[in-house]
Protein backbone atom coordinates (compact mmCIF):
# COMPACT_ATOMS: atom_id res chain seq x y z
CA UNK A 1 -42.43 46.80 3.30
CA UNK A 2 -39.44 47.37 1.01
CA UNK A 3 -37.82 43.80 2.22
CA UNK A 4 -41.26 42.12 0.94
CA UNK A 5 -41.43 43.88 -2.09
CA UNK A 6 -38.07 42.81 -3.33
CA UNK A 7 -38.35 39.03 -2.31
CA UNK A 8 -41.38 39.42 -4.28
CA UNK A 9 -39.68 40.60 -7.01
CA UNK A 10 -37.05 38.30 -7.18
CA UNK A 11 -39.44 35.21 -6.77
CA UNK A 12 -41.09 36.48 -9.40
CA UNK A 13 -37.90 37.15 -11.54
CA UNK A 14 -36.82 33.49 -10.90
CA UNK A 15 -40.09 31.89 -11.90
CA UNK A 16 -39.92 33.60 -15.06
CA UNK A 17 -36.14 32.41 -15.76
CA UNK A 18 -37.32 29.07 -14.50
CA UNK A 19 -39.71 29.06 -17.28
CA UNK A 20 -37.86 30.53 -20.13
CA UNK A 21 -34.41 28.29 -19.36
CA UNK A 22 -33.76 25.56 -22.14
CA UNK A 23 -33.56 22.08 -20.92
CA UNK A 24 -29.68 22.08 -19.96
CA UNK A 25 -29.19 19.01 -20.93
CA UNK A 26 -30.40 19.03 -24.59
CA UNK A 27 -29.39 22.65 -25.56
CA UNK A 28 -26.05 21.91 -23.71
CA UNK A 29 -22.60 22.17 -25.18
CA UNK A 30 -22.21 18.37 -25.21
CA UNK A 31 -25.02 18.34 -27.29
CA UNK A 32 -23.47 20.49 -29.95
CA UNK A 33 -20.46 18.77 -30.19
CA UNK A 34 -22.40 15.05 -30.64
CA UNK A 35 -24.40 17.30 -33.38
CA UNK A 36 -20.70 18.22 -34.99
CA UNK A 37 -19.40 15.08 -34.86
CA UNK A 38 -22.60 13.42 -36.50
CA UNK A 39 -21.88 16.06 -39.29
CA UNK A 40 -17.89 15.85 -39.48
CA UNK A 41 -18.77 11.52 -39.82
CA UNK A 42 -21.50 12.01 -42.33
CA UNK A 43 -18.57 14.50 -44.57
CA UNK A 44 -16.08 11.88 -43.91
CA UNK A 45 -17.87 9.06 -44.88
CA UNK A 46 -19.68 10.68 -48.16
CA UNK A 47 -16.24 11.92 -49.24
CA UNK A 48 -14.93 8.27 -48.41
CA UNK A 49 -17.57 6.45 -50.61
CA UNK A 50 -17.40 8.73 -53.19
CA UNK A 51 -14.01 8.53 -53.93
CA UNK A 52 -14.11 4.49 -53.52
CA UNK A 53 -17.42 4.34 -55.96
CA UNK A 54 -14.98 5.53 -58.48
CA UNK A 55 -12.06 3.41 -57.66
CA UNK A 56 -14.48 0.55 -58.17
CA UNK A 57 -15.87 1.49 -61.06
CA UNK A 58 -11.79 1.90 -62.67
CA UNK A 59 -10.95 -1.25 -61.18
CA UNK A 60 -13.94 -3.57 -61.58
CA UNK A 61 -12.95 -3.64 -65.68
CA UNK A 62 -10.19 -6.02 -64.49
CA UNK A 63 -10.97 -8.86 -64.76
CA UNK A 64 -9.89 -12.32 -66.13
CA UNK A 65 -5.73 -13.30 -65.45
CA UNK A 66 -5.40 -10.01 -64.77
CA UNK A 67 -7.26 -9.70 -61.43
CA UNK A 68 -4.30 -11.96 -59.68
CA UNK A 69 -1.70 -9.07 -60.21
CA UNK A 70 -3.87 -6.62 -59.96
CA UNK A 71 -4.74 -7.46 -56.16
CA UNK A 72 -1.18 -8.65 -55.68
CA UNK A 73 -0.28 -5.31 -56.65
CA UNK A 74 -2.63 -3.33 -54.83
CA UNK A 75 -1.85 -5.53 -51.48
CA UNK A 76 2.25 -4.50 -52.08
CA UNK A 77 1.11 -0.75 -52.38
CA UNK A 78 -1.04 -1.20 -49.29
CA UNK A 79 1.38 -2.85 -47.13
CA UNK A 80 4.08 -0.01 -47.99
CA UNK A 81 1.53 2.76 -47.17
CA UNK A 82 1.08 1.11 -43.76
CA UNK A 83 4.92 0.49 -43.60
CA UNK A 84 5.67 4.48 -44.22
CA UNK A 85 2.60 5.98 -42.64
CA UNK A 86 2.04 3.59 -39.66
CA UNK A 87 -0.15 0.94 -38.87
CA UNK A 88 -3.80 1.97 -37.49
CA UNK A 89 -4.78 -1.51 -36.12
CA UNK A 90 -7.99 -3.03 -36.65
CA UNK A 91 -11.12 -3.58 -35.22
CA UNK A 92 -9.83 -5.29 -31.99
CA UNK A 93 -7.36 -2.33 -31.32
CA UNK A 94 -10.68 -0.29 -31.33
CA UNK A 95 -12.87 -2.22 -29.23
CA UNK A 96 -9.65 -2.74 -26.58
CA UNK A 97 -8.97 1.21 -26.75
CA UNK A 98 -12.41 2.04 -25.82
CA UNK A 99 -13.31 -0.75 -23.21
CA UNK A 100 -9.77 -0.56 -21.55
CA UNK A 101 -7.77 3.17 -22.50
CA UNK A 102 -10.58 5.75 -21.39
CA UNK A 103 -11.86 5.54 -24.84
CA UNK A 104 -9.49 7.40 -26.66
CA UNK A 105 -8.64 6.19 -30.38
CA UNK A 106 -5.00 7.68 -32.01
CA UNK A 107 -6.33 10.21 -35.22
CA UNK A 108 -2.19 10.31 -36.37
CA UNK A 109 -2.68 6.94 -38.78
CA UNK A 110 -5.69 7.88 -40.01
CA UNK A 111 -4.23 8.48 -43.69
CA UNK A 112 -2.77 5.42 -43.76
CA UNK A 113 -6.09 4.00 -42.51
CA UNK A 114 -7.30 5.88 -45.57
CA UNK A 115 -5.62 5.34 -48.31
CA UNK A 116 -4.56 1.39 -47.64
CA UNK A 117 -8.39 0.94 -47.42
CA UNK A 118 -9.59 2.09 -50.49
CA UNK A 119 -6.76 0.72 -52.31
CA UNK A 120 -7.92 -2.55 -50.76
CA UNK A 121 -11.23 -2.35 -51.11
CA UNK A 122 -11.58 -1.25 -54.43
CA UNK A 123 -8.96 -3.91 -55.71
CA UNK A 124 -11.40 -6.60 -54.74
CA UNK A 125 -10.76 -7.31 -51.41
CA UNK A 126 -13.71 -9.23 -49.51
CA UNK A 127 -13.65 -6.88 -46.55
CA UNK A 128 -15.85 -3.62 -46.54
CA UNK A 129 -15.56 0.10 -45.69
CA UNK A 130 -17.32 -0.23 -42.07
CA UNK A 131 -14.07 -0.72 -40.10
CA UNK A 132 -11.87 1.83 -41.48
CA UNK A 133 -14.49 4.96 -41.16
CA UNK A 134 -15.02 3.53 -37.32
CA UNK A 135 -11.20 4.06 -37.09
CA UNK A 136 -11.15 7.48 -39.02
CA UNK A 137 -14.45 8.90 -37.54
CA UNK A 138 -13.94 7.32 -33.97
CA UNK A 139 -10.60 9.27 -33.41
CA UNK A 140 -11.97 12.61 -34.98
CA UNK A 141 -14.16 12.22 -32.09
CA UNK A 142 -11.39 11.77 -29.53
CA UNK A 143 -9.87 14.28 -31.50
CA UNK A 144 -12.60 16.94 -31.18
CA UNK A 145 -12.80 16.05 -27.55
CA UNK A 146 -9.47 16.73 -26.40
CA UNK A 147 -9.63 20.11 -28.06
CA UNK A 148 -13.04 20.89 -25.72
CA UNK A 149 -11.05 19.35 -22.91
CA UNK A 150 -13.48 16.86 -22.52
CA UNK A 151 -12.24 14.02 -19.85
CA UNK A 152 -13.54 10.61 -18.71
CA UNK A 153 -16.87 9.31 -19.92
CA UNK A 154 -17.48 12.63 -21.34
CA UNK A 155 -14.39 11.97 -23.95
CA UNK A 156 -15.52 8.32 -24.89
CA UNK A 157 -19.08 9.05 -25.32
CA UNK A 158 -17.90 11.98 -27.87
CA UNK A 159 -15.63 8.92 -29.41
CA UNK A 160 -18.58 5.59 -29.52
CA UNK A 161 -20.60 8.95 -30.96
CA UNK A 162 -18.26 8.92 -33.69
CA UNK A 163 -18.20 5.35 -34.13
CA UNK A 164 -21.93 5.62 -34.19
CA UNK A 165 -22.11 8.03 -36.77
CA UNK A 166 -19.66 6.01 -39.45
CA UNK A 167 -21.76 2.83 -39.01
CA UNK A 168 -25.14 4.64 -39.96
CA UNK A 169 -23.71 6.71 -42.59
CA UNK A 170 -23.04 3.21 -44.29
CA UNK A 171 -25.44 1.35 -43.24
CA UNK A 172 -28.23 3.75 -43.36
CA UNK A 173 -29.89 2.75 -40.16
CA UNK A 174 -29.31 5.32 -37.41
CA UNK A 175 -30.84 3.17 -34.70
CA UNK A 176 -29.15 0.21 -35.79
CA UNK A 177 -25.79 1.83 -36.21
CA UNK A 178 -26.03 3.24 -32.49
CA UNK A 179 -26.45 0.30 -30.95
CA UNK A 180 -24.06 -1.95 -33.10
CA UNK A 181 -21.32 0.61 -31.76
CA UNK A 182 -22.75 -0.38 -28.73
CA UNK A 183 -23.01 -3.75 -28.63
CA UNK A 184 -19.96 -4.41 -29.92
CA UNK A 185 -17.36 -3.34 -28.02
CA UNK A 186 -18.86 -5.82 -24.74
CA UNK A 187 -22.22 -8.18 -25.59
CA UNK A 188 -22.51 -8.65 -21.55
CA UNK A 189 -22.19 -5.49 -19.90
CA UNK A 190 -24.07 -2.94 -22.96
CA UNK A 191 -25.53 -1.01 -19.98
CA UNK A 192 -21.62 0.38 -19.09
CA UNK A 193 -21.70 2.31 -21.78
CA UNK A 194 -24.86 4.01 -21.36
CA UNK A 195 -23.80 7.17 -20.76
CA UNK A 196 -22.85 7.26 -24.78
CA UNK A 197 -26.51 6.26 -26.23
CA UNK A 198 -28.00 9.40 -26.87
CA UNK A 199 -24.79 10.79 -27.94
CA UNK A 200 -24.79 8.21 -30.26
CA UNK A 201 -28.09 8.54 -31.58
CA UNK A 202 -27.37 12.23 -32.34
CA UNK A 203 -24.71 11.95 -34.22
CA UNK A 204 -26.32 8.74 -36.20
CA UNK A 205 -28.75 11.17 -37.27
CA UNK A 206 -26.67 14.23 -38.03
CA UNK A 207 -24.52 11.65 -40.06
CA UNK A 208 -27.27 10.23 -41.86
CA UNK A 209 -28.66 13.02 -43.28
CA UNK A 210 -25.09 14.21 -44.52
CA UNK A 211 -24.08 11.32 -45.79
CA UNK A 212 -27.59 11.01 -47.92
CA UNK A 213 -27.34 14.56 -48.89
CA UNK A 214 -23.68 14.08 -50.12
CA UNK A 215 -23.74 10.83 -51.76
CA UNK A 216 -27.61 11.18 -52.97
CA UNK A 217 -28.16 7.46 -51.84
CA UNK A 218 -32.08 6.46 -51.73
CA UNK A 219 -33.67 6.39 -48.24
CA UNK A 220 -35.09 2.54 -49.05
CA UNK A 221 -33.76 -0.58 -48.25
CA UNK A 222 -29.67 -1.07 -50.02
CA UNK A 223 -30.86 -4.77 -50.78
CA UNK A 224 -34.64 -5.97 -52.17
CA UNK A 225 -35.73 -9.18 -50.78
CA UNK A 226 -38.60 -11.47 -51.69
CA UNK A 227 -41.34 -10.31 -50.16
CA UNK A 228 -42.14 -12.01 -46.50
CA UNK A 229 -45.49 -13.24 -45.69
CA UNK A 230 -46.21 -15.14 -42.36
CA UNK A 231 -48.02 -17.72 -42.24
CA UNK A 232 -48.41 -19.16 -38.46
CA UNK A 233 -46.19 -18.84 -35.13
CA UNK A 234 -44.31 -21.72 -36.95
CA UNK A 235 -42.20 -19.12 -38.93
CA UNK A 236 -40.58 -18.68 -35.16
CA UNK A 237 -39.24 -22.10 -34.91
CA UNK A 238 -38.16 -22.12 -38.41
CA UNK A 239 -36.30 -19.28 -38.22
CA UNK A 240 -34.15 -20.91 -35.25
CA UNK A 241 -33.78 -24.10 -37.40
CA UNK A 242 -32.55 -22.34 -40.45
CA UNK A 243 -30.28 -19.77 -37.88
CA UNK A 244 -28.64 -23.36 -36.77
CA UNK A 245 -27.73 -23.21 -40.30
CA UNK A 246 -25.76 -19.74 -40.10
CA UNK A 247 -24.36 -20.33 -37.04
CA UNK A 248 -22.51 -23.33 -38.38
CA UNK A 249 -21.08 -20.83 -40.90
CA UNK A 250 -19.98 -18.54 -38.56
CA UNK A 251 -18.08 -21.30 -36.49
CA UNK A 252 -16.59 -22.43 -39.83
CA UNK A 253 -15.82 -18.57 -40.68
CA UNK A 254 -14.15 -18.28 -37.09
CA UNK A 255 -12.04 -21.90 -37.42
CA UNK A 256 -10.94 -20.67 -40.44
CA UNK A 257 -9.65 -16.88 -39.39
CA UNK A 258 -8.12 -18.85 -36.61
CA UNK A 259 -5.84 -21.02 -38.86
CA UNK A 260 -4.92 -18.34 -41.54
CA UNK A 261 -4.10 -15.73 -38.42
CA UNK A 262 -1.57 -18.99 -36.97
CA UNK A 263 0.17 -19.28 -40.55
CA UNK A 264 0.80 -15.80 -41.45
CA UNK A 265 2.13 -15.60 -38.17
CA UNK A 266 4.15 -18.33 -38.42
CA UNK A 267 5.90 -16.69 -41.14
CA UNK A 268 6.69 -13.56 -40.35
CA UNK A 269 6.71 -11.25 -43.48
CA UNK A 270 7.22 -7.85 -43.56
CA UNK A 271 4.20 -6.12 -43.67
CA UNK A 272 3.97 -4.89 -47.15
CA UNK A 273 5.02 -8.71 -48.60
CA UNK A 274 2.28 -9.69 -46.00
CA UNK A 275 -0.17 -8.30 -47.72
CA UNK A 276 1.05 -8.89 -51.10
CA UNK A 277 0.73 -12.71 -50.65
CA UNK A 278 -2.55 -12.04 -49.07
CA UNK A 279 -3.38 -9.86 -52.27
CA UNK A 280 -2.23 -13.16 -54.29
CA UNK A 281 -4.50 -15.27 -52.52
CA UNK A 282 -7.25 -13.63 -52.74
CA UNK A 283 -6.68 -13.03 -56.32
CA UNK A 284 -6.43 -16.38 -56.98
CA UNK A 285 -9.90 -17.14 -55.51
CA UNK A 286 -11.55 -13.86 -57.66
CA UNK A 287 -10.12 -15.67 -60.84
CA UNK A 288 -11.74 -18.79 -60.31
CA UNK A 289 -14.51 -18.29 -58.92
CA UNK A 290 -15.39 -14.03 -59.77
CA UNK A 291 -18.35 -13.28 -57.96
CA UNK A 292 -16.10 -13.88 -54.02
CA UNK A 293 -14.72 -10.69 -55.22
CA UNK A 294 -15.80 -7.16 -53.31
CA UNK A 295 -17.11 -7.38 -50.30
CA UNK A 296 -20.55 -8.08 -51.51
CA UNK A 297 -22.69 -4.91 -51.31
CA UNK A 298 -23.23 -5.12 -55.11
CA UNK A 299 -22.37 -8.48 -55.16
CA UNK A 300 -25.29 -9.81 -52.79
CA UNK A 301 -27.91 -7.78 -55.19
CA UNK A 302 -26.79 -9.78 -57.95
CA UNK A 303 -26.61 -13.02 -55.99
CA UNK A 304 -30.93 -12.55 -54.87
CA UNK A 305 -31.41 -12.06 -58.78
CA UNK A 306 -29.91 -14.77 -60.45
CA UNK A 307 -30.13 -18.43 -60.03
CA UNK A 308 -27.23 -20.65 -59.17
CA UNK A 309 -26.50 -24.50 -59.08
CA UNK A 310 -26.32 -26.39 -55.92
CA UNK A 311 -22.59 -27.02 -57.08
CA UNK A 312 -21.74 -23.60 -57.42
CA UNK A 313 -23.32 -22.18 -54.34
CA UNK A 314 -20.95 -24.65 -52.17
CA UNK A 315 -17.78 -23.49 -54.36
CA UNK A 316 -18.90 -20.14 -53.75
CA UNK A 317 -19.48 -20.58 -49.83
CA UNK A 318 -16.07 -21.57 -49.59
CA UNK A 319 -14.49 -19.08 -51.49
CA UNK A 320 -15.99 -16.90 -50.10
CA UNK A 321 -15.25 -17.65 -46.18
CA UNK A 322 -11.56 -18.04 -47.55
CA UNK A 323 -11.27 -14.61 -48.93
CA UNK A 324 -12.94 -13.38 -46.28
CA UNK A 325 -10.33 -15.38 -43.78
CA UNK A 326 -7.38 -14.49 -46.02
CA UNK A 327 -8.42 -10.70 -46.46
CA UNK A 328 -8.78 -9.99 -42.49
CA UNK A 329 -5.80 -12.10 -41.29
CA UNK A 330 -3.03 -10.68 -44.01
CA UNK A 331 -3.66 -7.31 -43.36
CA UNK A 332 -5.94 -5.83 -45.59
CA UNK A 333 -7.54 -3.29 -44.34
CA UNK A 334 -11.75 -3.53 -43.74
CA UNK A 335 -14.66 -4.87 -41.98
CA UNK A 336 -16.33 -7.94 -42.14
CA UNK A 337 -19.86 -7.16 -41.40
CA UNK A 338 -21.54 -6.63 -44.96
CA UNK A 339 -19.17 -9.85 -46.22
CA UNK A 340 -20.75 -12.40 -43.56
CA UNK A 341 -24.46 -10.92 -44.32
CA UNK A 342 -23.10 -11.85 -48.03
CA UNK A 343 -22.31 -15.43 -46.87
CA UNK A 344 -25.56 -15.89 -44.72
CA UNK A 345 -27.39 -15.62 -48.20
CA UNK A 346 -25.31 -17.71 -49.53
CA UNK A 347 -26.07 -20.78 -46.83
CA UNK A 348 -29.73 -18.84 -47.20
CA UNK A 349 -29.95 -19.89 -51.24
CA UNK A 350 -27.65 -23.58 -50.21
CA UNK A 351 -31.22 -24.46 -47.82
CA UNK A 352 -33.73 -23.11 -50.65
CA UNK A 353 -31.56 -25.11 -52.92
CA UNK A 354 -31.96 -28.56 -51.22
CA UNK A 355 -35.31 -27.49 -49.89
CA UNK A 356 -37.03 -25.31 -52.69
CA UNK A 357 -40.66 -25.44 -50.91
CA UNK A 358 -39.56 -23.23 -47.69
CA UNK A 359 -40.09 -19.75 -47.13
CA UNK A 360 -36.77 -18.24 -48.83
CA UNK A 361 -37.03 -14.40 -47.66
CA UNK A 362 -37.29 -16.43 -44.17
CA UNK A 363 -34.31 -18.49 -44.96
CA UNK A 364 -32.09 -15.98 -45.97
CA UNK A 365 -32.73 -13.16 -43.51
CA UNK A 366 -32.29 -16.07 -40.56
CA UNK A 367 -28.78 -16.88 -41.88
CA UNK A 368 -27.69 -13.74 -42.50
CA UNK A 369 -28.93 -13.10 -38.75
CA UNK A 370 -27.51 -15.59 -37.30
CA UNK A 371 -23.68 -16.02 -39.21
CA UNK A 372 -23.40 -12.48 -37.79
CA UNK A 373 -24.56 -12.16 -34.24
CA UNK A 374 -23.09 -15.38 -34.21
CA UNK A 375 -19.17 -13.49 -34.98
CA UNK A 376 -19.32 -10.66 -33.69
CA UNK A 377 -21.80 -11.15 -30.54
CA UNK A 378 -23.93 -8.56 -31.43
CA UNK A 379 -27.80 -9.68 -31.28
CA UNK A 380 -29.63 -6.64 -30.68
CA UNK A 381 -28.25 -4.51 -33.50
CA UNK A 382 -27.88 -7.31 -35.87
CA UNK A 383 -31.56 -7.70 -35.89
CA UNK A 384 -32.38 -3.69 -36.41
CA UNK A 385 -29.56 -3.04 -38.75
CA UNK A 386 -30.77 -6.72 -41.13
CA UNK A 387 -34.73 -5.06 -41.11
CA UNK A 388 -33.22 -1.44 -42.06
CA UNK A 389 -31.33 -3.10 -44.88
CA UNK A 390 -33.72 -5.37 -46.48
CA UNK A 391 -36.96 -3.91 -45.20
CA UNK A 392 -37.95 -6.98 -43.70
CA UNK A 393 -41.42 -5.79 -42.19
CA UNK A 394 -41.65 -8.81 -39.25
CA UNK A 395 -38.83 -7.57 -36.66
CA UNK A 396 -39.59 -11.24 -34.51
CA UNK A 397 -38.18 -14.33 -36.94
CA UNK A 398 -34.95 -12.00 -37.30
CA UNK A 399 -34.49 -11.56 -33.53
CA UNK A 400 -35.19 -15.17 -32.93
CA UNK A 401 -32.44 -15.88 -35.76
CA UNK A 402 -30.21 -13.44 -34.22
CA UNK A 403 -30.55 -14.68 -30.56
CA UNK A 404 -29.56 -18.48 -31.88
CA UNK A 405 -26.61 -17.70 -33.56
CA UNK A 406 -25.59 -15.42 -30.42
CA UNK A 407 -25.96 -17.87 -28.16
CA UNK A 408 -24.24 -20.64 -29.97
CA UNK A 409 -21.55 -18.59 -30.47
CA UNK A 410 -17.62 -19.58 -29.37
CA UNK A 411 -16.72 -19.21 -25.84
CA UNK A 412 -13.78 -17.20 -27.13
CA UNK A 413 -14.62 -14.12 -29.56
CA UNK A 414 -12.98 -13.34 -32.62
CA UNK A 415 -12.40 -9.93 -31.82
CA UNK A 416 -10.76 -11.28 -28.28
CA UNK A 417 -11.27 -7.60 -27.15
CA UNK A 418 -14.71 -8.17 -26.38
CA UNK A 419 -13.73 -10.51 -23.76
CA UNK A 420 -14.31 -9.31 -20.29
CA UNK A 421 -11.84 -8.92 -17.34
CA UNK A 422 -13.75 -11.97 -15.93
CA UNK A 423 -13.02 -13.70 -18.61
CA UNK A 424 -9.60 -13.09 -19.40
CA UNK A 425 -9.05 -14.61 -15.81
CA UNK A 426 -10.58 -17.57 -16.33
C-alpha cells in the first residue's frame, strides 16, 4: 500500500515539473549569451557610428585641393596604426576563419581595426563601416565564448551571432543581416551553418534595438525611393533585363579589384606608404569628381534627389568603381556592400537616362540587386536587406534581380574564401 502510494506521488510530482519546466532550449544558457552578444554588438556599433558621425561631420568641410592631402594623410596615419598595432585582415580572413578555423576570429587587433577604420572612413574613403564591426563584434563573440568554454559549433554559432548582430545594427534589417552573415561566408552549402540561425536572429534583434536606442536612428527605410507600382507580370522580366545591367558592373567592379590587387602587389610598399598612395589616389578621384567620395550612405540620398547628365553619370560610374577598387586593394580598411548598392543606382539612373520612359524605382532597385549578389554571392539576403532599406513593398522583381546577377556571377569569387574545398581542387 505504502509502495503505491509513493509511485503515485512521485508520478504525480513529475507531471507537475514536467509542466512547470521552461523549454530548455529557449530559456537555456546559450540563449543568454546570443541575447548578450546581440546587446554587447548593438553598444559597439552605436558607440562606433557615433563617434564616426562626428569625424564626418569635422572632415566633410574639406574639400577642394585640400581633400588630396587630407586622404593622403589620413591613409599614412592608418597604415602606421596597422603597422604598430597589427594588421586585423579583411573580410576574406573572416569568411576563411569561420568556414576553415572552428570559427574563431582573433579580438587582439581589434583597436587597430578600430581606429584605422574610422580614420579611413571618415577621410573619404569609398568603403563603409560593415566590415570592420563584423571583425570587432565577430571576435567579441569568440571572445565571450571562450570565457563560457564554449567548443565546436557551439563557439562559432556564438561568433556568426556576432557577425549577425553588427550587420543589422547598420543595416537595420535583423532578418536581412542574419542571413547575409549567413550567406556569405559559403553561397552553396548555407544549410552547414544552420546550427547558427537562430543564434543569429537573437542577437540581430538584441542589436537592433540597442543600436536604435543609442544612436536614435528612425525605424523607416535609410534611403526613400520613388514609389513602385506594378503594372503586369512583365515587371519580372524587366527586372532580369535591367539586373543584366548590374551584373555587368559587378564583373567590371571585380576585373578591376583584380588589376589594382596585382599592382600594389607588384610593388611592395610598406604598409603605411601602401595606404598613403592609396589615400592619394583616391583623393585624386574626390577632387575631380566630389560626390565618389564616402562610401555613399549620404551620398546615394543625394544622388535619388538631384538630376545628373548622361555625361556625368558615366564619369561618376567610373570613379566610383575606381575608388572603390583602389580603397579595398591598398588597404584601407571597410566594406564594400553599401558602396556597390551606391553604384547599382548609379547604372540604375545611366538606364533611366538613355531610357527615361521605364519604371525607374524598378531600374534602380534591380541594379543595385544584382551588382551585389552578383560580388559577393549572396542572393537571398541581398534581396531582404535591399526591401528593408528602401522599403520596396514587391519582395519578387528584387529576388528575380538578385538571382540574375548571382548566377552570372565569376566562377572565381572575390572574396576567394567563399570558395569551397571542391573547388579549390578543381
Amino acid at each position: 500500500m505504502r509502495f503505491t502510494t509513493r509511485r503515485r506521488a512521485l508520478v504525480l510530482r513529475k507531471q507537475v515539473n514536467d509542466s512547470l519546466r521552461f523549454n530548455p532550449f529557449v530559456f537555456s544558457r546559450l540563449f543568454f549569451l546570443w541575447v548578450l552578444i546581440g546587446v554587447a554588438g548593438g553598444i559597439l556599433a552605436g558607440g562606433y557610428w557615433i563617434v564616426l558621425e562626428h569625424l564626418l561631420e569635422l572632415l566633410s568641410g574639406v574639400q577642394g585641393l585640400l581633400v588630396i592631402p587630407l586622404m593622403m594623410g589620413a591613409g599614412l596615419l592608418a597604415g602606421l596604426i596597422i603597422h604598430k598595432l597589427g594588421d586585423p585582415g579583411e573580410m576574406d580572413l573572416i569568411v576563411n576563419n569561420i568556414r576553415f578555423k572552428g570559427g574563431q576570429l582573433d579580438p587582439h587587433n581589434n583597436p587597430s581595426m578600430i581606429f584605422s577604420s574610422l580614420l579611413c572612413i571618415a577621410s573619404g574613403g569609398s568603403a563603409g563601416p560593415e566590415a570592420p564591426l563584423v571583425q570587432v563584434v565577430g571576435s567579441t563573440g569568440t571572445w565571450l565564448a571562450q570565457k563560457f568554454r564554449l567548443r565546436g559549433e557551439d563557439l562559432r554559432s556564438l561568433t556568426i551571432a556576432g557577425m549577425a548582430a553588427a550587420f543589422t545594427a547598420l543595416f537595420g534589417a535583423p532578418l536581412g543581416g542574419s542571413l547575409f552573415a549567413l550567406e556569405i561566408l559559403h553561397h552553396r552549402h548555407v544549410v552547414e551553418y544552420y546550427q547558427a540561425l537562430i543564434p543569429a536572429f537573437v542577437a540581430s534583434c538584441s542589436s537592433y534595438v540597442i543600436f536604435v536606442l543609442i544612436t536614435h536612428t528612425g525605424l523607416g527605410p535609410t534611403w526613400v525611393f520613388p514609389l513602385y507600382t506594378p503594372s503586369s507580370i512583365n515587371d519580372f522580366f524587366f527586372a532580369i533585363l535591367y539586373a543584366l545591367a548590374g551584373t555587368a558592373a559587378g564583373w567590371l567592379f571585380i576585373f578591376t579589384v583584380r588589376q589594382c590587387r596585382r599592382g600594389f602587389r607588384r610593388v611592395r610598399l610598406p604598409i603605411y606608404w601602401q595606404l598613403a598612395v592609396g589615400g592619394l589616389l583616391i583623393g585624386i578621384i574626390a577632387y575631380f569628381v566630389p560626390l565618389s567620395r564616402y562610401f555613399g550612405h549620404d551620398q546615394l540620398t543625394e544622388l535619388l534627389h538631384t538630376s545628373f547628365s548622361l555625361h556625368f553619370l558615366v564619369a561618376l560610374l567610373v570613379a566610383k568603381v575606381l575608388a572603390i577598387a583602389f580603397t579595398v586593394t591598398s588597404g584601407w580598411r571597410g566594406g564594400f556592400i553599401i558602396p556597390l548598392f551606391f553604384v547599382g543606382a548609379v547604372v540604375g539612373l545611366l538606364i533611366n537616362s538613355l531610357f527615361p520612359d521605364q519604371n525607374l524605382p524598378l531600374i534602380l532597385i534591380s541594379c543595385m540587386a544584382a551588382i551585389n549578389a552578383c560580388v559577393t554571392r549572396t542572393p537571398i539576403s541581398t534581396t531582404i536587406l535591399l526591401a528593408t532599406l528602401t522599403g520596396f513593398h514587391s519582395i519578387v522583381p528584387i529576388m528575380f534581380a538578385s538571382l540574375t546577377g548571382f548566377f552570372l556571377t565569376p566562377k572565381t569569387p572575390l572574396i576567394n574564401a567563399q570558395l569551397g574545398i571542391e573547388e579549390h581542387e578543381e
